[in-house]
PDB file of N, CA and C in Angstrom:
ATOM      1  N   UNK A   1      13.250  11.666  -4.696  1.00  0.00           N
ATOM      2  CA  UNK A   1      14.240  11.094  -3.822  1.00  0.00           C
ATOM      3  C   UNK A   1      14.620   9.723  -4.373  1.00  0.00           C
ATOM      4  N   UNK A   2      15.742   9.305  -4.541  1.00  0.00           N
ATOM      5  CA  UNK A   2      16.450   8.242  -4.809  1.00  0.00           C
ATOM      6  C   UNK A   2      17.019   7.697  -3.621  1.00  0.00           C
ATOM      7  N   UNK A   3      16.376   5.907  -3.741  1.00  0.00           N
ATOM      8  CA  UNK A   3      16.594   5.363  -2.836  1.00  0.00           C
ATOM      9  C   UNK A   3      17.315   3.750  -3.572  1.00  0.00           C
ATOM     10  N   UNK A   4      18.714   3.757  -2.401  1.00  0.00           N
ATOM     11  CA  UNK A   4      19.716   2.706  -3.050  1.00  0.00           C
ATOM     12  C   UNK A   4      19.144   1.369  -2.607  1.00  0.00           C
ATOM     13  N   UNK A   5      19.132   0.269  -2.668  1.00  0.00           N
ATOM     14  CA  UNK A   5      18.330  -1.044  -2.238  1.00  0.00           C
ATOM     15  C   UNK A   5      18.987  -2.336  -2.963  1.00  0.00           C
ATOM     16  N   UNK A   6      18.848  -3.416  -1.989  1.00  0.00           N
ATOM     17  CA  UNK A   6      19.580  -4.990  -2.831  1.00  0.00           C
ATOM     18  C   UNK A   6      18.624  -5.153  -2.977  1.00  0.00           C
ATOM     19  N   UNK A   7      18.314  -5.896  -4.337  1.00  0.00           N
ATOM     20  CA  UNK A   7      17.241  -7.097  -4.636  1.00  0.00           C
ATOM     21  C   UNK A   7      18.813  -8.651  -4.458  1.00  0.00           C
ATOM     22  N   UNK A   8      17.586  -9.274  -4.892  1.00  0.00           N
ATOM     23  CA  UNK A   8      18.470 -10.641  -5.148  1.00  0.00           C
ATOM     24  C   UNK A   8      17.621 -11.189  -6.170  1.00  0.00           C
ATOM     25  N   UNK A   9      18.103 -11.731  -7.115  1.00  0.00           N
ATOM     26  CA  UNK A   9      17.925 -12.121  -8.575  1.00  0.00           C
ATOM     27  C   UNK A   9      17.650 -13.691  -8.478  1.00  0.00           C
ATOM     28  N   UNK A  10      16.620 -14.531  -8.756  1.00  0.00           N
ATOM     29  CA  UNK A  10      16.826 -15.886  -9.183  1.00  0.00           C
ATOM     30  C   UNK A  10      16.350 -16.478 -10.569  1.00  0.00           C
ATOM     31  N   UNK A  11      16.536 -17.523 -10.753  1.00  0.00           N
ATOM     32  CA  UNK A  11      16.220 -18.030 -12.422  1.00  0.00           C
ATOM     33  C   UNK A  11      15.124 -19.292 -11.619  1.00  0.00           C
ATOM     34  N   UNK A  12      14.098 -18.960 -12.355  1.00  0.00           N
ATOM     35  CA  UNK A  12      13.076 -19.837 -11.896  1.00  0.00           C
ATOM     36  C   UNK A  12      12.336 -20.700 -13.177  1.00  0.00           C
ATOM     37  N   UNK A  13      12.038 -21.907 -13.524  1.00  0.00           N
ATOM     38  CA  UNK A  13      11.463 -23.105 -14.083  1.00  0.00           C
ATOM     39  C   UNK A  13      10.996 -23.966 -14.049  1.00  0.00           C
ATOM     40  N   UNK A  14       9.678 -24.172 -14.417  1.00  0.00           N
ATOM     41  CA  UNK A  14       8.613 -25.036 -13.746  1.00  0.00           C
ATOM     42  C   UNK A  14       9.023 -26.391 -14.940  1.00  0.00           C
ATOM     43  N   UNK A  15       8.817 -27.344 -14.229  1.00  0.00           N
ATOM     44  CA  UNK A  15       8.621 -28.241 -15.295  1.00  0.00           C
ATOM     45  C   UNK A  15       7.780 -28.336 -16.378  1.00  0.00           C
ATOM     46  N   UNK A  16       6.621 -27.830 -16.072  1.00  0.00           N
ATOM     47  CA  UNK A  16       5.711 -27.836 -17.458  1.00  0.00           C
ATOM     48  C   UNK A  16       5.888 -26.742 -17.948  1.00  0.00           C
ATOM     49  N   UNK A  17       6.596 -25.653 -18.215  1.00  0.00           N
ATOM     50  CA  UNK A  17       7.189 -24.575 -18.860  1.00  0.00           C
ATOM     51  C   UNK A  17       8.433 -24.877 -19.500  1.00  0.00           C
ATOM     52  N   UNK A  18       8.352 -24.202 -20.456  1.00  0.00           N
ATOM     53  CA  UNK A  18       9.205 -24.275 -21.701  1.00  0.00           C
ATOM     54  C   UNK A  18      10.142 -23.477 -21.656  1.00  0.00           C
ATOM     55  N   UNK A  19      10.355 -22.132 -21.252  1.00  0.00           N
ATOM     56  CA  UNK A  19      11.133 -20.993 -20.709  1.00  0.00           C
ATOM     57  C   UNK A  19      11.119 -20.509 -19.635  1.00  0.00           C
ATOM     58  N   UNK A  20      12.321 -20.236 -18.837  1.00  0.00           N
ATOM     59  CA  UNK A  20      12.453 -20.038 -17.353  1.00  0.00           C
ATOM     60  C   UNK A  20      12.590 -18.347 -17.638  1.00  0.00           C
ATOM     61  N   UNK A  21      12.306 -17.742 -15.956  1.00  0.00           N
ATOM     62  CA  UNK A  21      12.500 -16.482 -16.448  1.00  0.00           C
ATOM     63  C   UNK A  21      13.206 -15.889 -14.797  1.00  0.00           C
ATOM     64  N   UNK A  22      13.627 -14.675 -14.978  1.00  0.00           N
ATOM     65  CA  UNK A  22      14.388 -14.577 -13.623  1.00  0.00           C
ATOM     66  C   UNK A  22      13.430 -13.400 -12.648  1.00  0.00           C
ATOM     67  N   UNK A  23      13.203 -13.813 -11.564  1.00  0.00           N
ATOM     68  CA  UNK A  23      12.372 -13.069 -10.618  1.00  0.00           C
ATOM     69  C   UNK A  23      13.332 -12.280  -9.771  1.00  0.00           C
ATOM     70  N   UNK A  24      12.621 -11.764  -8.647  1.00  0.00           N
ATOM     71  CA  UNK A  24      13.335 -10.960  -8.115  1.00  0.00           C
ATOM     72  C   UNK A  24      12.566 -10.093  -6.170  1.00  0.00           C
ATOM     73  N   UNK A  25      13.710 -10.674  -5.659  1.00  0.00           N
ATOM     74  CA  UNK A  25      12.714 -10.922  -4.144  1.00  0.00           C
ATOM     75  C   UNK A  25      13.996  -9.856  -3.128  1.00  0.00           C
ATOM     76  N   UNK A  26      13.317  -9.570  -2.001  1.00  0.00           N
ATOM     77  CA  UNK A  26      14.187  -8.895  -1.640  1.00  0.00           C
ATOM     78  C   UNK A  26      15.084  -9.592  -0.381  1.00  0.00           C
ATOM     79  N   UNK A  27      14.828 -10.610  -0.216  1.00  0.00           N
ATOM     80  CA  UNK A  27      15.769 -11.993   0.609  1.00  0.00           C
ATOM     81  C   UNK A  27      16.404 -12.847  -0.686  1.00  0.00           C
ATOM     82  N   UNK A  28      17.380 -13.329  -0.279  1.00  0.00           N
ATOM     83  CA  UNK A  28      17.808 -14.616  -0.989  1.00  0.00           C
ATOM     84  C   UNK A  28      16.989 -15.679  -0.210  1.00  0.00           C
ATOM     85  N   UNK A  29      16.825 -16.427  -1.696  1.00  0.00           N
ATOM     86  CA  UNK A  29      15.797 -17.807  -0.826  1.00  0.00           C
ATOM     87  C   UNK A  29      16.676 -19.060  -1.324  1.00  0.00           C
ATOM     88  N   UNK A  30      16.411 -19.896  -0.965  1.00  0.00           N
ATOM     89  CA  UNK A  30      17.434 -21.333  -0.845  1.00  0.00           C
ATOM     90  C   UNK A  30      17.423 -22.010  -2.537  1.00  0.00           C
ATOM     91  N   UNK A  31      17.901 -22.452  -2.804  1.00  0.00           N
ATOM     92  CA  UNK A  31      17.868 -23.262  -4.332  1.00  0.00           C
ATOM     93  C   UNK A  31      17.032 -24.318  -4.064  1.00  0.00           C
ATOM     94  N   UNK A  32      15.979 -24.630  -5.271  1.00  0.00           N
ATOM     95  CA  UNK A  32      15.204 -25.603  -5.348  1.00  0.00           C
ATOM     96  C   UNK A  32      15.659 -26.002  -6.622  1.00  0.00           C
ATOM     97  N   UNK A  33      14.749 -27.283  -7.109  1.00  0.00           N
ATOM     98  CA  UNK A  33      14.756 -28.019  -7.858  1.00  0.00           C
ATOM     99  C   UNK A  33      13.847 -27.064  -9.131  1.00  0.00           C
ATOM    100  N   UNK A  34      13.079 -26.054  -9.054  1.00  0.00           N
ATOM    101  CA  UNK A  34      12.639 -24.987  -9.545  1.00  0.00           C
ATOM    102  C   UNK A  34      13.667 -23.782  -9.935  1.00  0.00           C
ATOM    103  N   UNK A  35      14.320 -22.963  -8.901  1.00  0.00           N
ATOM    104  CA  UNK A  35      14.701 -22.032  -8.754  1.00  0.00           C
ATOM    105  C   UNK A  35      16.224 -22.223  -8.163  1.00  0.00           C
ATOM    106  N   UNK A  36      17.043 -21.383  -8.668  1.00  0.00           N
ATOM    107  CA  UNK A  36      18.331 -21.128  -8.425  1.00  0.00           C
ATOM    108  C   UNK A  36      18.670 -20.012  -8.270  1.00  0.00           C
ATOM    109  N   UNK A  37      19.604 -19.299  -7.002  1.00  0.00           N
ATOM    110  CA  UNK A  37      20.156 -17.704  -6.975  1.00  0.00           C
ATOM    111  C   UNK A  37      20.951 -17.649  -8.002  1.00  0.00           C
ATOM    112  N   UNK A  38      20.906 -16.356  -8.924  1.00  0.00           N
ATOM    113  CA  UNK A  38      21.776 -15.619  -9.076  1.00  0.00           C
ATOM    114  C   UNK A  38      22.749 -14.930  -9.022  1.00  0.00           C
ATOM    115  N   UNK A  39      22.418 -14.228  -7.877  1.00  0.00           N
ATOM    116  CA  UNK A  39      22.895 -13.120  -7.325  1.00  0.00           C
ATOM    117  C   UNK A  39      22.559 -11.918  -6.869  1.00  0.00           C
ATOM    118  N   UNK A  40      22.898 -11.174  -5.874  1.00  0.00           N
ATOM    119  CA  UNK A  40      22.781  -9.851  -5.103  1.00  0.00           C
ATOM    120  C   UNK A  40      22.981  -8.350  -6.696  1.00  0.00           C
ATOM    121  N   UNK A  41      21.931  -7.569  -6.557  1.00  0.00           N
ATOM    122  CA  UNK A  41      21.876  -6.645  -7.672  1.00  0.00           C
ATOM    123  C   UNK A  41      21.600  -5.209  -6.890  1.00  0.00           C
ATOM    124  N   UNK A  42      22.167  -4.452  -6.897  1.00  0.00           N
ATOM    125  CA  UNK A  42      22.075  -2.784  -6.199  1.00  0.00           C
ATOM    126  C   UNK A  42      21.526  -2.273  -7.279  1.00  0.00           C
ATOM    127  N   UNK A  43      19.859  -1.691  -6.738  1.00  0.00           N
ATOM    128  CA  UNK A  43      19.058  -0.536  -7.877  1.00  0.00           C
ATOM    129  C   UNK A  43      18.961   0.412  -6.783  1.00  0.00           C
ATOM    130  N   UNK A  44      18.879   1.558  -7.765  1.00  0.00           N
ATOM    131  CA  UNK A  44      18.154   3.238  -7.679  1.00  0.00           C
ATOM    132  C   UNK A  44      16.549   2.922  -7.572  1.00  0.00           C
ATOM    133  N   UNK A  45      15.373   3.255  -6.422  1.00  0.00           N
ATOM    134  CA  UNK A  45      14.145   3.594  -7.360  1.00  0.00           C
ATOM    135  C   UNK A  45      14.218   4.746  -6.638  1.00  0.00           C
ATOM    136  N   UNK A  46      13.513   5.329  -7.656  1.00  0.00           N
ATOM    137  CA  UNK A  46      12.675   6.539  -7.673  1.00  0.00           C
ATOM    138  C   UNK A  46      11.308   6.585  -6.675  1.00  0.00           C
ATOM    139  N   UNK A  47      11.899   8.100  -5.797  1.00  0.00           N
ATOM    140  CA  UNK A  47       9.985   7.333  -4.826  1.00  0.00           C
ATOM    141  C   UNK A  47       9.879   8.979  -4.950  1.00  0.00           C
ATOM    142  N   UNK A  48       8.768   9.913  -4.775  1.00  0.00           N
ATOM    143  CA  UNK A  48       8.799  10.942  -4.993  1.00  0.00           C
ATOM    144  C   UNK A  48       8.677  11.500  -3.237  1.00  0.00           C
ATOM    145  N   UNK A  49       9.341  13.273  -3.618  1.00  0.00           N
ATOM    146  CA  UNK A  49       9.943  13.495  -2.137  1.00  0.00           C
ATOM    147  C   UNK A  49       8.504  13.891  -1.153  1.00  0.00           C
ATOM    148  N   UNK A  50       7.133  13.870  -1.507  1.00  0.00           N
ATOM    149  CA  UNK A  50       6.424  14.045  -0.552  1.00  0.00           C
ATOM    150  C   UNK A  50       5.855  13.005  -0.628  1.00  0.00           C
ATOM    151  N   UNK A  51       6.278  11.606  -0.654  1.00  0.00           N
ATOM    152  CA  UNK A  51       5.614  10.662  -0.169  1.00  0.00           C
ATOM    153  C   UNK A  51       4.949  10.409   0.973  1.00  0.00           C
ATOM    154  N   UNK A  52       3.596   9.886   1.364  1.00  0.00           N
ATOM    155  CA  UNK A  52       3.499   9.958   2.483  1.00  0.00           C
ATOM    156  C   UNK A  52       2.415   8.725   2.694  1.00  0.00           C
ATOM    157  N   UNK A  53       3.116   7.601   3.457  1.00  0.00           N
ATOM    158  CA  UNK A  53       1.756   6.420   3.147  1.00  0.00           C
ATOM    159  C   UNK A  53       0.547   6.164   4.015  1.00  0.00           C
ATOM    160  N   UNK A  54       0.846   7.471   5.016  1.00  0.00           N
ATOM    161  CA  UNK A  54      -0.665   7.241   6.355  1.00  0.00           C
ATOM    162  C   UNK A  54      -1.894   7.266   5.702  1.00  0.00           C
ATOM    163  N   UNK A  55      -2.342   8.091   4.378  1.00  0.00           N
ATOM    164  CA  UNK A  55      -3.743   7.924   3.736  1.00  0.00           C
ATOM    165  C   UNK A  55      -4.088   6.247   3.325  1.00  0.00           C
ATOM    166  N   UNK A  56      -3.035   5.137   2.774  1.00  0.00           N
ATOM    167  CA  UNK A  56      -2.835   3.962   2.100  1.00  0.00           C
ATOM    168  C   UNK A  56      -3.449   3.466   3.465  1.00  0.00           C
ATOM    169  N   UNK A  57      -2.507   3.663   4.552  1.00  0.00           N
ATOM    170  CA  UNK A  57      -2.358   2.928   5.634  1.00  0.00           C
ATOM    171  C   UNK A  57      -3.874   2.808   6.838  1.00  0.00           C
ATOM    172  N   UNK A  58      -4.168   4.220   6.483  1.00  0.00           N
ATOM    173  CA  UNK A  58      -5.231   4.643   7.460  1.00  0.00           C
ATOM    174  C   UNK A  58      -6.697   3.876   6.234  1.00  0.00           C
ATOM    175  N   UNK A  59      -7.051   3.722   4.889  1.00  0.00           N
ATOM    176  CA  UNK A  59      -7.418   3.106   4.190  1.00  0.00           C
ATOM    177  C   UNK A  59      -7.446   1.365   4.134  1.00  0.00           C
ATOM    178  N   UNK A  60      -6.084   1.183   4.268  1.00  0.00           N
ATOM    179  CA  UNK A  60      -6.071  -0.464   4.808  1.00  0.00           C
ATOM    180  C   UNK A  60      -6.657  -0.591   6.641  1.00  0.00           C
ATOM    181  N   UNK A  61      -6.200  -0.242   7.098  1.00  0.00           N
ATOM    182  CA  UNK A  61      -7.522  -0.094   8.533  1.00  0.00           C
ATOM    183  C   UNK A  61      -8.951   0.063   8.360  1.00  0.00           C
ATOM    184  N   UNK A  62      -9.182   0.826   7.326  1.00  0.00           N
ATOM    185  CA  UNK A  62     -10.662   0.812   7.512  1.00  0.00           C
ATOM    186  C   UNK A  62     -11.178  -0.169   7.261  1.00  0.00           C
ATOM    187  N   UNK A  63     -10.500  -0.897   6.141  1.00  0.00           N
ATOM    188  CA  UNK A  63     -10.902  -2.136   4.727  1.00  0.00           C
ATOM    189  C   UNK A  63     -11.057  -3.620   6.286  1.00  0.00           C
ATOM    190  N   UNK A  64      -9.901  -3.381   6.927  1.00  0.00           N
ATOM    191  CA  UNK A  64      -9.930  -4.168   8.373  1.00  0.00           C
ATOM    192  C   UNK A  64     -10.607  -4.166   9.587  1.00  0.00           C
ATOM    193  N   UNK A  65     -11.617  -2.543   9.510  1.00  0.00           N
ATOM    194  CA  UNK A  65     -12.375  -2.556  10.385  1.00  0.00           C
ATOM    195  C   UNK A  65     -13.488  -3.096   9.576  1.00  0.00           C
ATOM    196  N   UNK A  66     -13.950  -2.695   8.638  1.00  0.00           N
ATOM    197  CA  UNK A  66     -15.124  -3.193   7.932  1.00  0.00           C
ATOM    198  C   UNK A  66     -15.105  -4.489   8.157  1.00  0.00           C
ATOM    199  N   UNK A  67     -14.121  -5.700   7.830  1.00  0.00           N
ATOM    200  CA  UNK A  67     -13.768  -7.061   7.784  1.00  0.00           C
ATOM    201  C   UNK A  67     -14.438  -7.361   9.246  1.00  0.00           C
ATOM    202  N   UNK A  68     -13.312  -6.956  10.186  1.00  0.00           N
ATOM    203  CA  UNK A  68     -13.603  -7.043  11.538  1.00  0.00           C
ATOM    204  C   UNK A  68     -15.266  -7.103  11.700  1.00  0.00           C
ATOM    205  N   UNK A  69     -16.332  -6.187  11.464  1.00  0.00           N
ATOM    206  CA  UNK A  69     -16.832  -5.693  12.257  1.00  0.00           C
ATOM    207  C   UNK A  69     -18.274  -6.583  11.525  1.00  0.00           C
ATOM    208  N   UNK A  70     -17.498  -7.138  10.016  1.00  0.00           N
ATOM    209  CA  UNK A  70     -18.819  -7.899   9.537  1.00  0.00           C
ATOM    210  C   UNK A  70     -18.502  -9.437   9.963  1.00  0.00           C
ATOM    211  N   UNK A  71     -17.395  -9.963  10.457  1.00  0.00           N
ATOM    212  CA  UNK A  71     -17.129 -11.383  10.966  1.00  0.00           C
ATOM    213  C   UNK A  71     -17.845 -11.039  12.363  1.00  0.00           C
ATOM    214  N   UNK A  72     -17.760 -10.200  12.384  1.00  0.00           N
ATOM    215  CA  UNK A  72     -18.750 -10.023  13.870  1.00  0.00           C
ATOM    216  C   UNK A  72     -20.163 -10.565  14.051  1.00  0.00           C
ATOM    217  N   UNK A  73     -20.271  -9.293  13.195  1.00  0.00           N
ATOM    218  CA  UNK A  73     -22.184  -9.728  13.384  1.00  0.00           C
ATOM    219  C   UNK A  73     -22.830 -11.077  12.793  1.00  0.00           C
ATOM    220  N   UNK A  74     -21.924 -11.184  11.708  1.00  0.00           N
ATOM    221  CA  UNK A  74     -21.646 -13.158  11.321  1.00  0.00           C
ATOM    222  C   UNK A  74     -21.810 -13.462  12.450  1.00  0.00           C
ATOM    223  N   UNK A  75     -21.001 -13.682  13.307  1.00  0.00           N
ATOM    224  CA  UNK A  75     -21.385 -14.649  14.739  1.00  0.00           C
ATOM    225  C   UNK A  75     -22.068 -14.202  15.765  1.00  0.00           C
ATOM    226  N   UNK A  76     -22.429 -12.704  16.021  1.00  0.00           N
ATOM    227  CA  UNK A  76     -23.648 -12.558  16.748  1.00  0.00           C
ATOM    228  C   UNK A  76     -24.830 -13.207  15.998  1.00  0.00           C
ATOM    229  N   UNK A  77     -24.733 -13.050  14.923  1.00  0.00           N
ATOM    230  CA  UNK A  77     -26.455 -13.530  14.239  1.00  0.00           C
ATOM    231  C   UNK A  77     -26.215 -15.081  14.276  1.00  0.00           C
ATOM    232  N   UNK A  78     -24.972 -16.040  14.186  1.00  0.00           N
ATOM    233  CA  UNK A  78     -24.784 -17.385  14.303  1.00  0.00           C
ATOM    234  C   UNK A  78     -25.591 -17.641  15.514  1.00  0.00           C
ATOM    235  N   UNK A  79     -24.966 -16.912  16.525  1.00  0.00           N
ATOM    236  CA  UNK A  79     -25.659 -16.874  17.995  1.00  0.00           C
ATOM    237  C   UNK A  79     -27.001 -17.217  18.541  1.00  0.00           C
ATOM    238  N   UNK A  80     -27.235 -15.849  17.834  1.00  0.00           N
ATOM    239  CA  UNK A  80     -28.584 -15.652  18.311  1.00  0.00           C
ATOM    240  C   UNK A  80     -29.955 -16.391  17.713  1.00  0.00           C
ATOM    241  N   UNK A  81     -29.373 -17.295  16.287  1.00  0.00           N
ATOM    242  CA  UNK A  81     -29.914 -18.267  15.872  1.00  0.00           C
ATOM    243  C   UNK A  81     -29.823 -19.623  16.586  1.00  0.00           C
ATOM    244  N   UNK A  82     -28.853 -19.892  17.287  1.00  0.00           N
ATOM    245  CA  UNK A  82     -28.395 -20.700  18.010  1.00  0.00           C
ATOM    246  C   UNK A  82     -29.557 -20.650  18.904  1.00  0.00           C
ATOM    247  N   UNK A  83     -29.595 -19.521  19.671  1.00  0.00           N
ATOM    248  CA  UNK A  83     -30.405 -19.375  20.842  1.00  0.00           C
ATOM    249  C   UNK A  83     -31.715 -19.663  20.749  1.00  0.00           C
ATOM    250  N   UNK A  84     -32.353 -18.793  19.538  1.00  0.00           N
ATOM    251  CA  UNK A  84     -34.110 -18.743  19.248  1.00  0.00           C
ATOM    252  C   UNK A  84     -33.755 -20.519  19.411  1.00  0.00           C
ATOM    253  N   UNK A  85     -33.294 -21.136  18.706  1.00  0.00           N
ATOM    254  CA  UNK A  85     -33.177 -22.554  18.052  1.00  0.00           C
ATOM    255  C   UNK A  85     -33.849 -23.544  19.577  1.00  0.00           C
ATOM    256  N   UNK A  86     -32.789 -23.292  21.039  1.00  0.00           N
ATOM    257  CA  UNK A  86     -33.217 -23.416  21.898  1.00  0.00           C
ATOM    258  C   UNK A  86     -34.375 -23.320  22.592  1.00  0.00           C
ATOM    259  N   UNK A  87     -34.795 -22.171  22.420  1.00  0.00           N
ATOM    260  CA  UNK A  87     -35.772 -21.635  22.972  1.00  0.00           C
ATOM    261  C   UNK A  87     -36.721 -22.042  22.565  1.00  0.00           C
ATOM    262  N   UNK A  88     -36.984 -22.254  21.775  1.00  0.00           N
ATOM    263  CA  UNK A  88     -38.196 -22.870  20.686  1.00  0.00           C
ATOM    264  C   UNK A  88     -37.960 -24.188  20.725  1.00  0.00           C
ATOM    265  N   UNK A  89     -37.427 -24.830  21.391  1.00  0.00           N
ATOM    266  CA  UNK A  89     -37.521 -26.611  21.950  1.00  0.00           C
ATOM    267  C   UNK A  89     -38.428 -26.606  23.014  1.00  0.00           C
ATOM    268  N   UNK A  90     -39.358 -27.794  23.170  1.00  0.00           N
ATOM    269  CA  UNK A  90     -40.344 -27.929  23.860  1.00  0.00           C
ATOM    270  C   UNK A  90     -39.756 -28.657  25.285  1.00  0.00           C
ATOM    271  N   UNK A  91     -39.558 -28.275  26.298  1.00  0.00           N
ATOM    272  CA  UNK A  91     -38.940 -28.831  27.910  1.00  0.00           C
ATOM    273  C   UNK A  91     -39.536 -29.718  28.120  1.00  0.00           C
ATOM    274  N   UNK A  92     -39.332 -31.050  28.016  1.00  0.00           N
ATOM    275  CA  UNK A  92     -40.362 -32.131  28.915  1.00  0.00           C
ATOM    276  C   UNK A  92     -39.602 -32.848  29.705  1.00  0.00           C
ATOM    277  N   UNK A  93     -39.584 -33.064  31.184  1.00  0.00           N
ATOM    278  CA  UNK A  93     -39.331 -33.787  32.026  1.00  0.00           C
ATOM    279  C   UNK A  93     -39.961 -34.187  32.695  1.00  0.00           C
TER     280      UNK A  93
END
């Protein structure tokens, strides 16, 4: 399946670079002192016709539950160190 799409083209140059080269984003972004638009460019890509991205997608969830689920126990165990920490102080009044 062929799919029609704008990019937008800019010429980008760092000062400590010697040769600028032209990137390519799918917004136009503002002119800097770096970077200047080009111009609006219409491509063809190629995506094949049984694409299907729920395996990618259902894969990036997991990668986010894993994340999730170890910032977790990070702060249950912060916790519960917290707590012994308490507990193990001697009460005198």
């Amino acid at each position: 399946m062929k799919i029609l799409t704008t990019i937008h083209v800019h010429y980008q140059k760092h000062s400590w670079e010697t040769e600028g080269k032209f990137i390519v984003f799918y917004v136009q972004l503002d002119d800097t002192q770096d970077r200047t638009y080009v111009g609006p460019q219409e491509i063809e890509i190629e995506v094949p016709d049984d694409y299907d991205p729920r395996a990618q997608q259902v894969a990036a969830l997991e990668a986010l539950k894993q994340k999730v689920m170890a910032d977790y126990h990070k702060s249950v165990t912060e916790i519960n160190d917290r707590i012994s920490k308490l507990l193990a102080l001697e009460y005198t009044a």
